[in-house]
C-alpha atoms as a PDB file:
ATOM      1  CA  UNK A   1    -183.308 -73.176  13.265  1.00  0.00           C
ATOM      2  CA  UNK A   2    -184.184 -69.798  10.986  1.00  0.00           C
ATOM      3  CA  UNK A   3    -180.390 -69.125   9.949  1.00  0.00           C
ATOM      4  CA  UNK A   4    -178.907 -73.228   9.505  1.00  0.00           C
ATOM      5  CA  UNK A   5    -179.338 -72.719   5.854  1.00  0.00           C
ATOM      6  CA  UNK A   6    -177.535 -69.385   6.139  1.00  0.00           C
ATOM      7  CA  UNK A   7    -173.866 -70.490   7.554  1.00  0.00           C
ATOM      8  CA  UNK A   8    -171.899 -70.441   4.572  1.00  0.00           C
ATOM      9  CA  UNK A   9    -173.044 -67.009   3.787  1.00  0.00           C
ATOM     10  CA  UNK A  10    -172.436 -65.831   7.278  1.00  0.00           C
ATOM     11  CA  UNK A  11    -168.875 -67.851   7.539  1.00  0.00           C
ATOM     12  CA  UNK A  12    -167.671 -65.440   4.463  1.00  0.00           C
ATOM     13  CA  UNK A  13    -168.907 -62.503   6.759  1.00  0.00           C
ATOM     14  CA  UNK A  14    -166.799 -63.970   9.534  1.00  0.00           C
ATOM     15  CA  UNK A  15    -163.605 -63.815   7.292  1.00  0.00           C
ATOM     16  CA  UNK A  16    -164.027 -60.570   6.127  1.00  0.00           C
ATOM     17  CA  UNK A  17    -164.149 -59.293   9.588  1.00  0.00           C
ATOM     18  CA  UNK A  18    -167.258 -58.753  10.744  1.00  0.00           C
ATOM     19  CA  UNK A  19    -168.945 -60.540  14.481  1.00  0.00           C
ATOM     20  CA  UNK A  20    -171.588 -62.687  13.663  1.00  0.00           C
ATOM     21  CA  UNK A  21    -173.794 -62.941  16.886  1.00  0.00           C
ATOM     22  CA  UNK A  22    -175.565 -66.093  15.323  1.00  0.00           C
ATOM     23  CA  UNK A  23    -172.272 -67.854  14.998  1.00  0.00           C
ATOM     24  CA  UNK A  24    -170.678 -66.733  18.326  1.00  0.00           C
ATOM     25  CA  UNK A  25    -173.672 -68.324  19.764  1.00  0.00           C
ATOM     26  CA  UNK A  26    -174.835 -71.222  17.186  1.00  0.00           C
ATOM     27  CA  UNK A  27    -175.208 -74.158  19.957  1.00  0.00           C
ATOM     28  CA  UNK A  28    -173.048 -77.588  19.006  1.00  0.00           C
ATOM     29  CA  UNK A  29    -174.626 -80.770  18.576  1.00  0.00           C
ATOM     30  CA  UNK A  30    -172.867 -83.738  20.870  1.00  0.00           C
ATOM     31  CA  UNK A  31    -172.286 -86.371  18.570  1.00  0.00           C
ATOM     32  CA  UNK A  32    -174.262 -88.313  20.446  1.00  0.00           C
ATOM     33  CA  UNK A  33    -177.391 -86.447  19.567  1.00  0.00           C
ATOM     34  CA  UNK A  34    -176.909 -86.764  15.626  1.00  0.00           C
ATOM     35  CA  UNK A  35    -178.494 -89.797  15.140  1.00  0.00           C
ATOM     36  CA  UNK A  36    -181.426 -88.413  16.753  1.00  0.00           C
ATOM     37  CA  UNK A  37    -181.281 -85.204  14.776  1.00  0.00           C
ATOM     38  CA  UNK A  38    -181.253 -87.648  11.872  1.00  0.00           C
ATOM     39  CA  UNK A  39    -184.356 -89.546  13.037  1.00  0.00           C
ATOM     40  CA  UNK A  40    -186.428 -85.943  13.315  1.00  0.00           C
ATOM     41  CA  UNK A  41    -185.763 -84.660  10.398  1.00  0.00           C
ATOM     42  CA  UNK A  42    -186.381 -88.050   8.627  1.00  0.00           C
ATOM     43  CA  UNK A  43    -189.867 -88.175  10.937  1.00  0.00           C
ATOM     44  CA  UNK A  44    -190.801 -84.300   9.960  1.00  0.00           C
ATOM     45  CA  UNK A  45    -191.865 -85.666   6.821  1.00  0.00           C
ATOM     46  CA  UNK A  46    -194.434 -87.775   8.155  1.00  0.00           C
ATOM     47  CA  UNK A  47    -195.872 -85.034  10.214  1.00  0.00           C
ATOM     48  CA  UNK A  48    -199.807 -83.876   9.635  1.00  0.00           C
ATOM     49  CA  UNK A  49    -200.687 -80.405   8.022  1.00  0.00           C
ATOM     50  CA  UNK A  50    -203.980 -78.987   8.003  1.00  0.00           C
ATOM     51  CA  UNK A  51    -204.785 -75.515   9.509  1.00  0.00           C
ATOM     52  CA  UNK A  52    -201.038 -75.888  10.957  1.00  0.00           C
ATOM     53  CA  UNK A  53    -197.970 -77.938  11.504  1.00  0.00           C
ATOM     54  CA  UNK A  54    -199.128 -81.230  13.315  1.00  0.00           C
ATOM     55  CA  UNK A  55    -196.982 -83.217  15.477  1.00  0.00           C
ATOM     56  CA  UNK A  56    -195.073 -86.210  14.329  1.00  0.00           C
ATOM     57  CA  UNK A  57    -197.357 -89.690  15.395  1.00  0.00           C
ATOM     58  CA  UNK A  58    -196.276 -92.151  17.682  1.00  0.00           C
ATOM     59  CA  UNK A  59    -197.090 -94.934  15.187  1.00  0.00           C
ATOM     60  CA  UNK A  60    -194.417 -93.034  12.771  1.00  0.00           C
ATOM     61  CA  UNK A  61    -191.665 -93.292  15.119  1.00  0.00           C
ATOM     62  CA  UNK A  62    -192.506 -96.763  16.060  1.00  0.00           C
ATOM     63  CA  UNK A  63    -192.641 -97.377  12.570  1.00  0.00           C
ATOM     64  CA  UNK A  64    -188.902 -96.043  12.170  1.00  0.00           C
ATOM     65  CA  UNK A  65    -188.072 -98.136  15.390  1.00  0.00           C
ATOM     66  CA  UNK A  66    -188.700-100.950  13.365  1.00  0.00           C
ATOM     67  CA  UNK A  67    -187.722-100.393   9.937  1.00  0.00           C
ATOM     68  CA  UNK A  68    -184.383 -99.471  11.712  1.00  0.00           C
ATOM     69  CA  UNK A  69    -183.984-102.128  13.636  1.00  0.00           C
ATOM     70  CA  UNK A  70    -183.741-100.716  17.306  1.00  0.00           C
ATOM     71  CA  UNK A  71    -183.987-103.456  19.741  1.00  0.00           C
ATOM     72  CA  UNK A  72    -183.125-101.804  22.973  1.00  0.00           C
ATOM     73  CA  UNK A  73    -185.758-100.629  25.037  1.00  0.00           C
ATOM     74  CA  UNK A  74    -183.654 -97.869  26.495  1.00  0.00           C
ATOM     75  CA  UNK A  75    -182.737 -96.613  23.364  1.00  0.00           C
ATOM     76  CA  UNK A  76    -186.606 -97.220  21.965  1.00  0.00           C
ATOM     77  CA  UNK A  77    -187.738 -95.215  25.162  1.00  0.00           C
ATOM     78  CA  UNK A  78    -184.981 -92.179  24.523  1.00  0.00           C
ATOM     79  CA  UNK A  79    -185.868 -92.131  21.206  1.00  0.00           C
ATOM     80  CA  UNK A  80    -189.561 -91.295  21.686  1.00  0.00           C
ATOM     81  CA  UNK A  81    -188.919 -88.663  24.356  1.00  0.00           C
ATOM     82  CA  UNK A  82    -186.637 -87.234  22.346  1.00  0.00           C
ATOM     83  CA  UNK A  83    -188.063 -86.864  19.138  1.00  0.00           C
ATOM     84  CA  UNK A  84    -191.247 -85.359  21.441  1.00  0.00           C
ATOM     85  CA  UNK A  85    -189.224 -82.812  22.748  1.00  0.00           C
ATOM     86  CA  UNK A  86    -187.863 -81.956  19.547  1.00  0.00           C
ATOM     87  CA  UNK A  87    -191.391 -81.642  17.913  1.00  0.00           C
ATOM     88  CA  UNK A  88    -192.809 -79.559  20.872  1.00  0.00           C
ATOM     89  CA  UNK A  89    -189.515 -77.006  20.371  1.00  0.00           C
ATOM     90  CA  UNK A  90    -190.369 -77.291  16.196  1.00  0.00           C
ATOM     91  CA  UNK A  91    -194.357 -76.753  16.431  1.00  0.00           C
ATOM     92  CA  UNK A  92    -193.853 -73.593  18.911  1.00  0.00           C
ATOM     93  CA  UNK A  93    -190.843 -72.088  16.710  1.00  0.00           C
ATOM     94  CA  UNK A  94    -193.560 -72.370  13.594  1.00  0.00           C
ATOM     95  CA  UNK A  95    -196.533 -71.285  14.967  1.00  0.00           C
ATOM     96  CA  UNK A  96    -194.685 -68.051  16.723  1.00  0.00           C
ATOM     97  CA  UNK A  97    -194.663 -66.906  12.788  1.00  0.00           C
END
């Protein structure tokens, strides 16, 4: 999450030579998973601040349920627990800073 931004720089590191623990270990995203990296990050921006980083609202990703047009409850259902699980992981990563 803290070096994404960072790959190209680190790929011309890689050609000249040098290991790059980050990229030796940088985890791969299934396929599968993308639209649902696609729905967090579009959901982030909805997100309360105050005193801290808030977690996305329920009635935002129903909102994006709808506006997208997903109709099937098992997808509806992974969705949710998904994008929770991916805001619990974000909110401790920020507030460890």
């Amino acid at each position: 999450m803290t070096w994404g931004d960072k790959e190209e720089f680190l790929r011309k590191l890689e050609e000249r030579g040098e290991v790059i623990p980050a990229l030796l270990n940088k985890p791969e995203l299934g396929e599968f998973l993308i639209p649902y990296w696609i729905a967090f990050r579009t959901l982030s921006t909805s997100r309360r601040i105050g005193m801290g980083v808030g977690a996305i609202p329920l009635s935002e990703i129903e909102s994006y349920i709808r506006i997208y047009g997903i109709g099937d409850l098992e997808e509806c259902e992974d969705l949710v627990y998904l994008i929770g699980e991916m805001d619990d992981e974000f909110i401790k990563h920020v507030n460890k800073k």
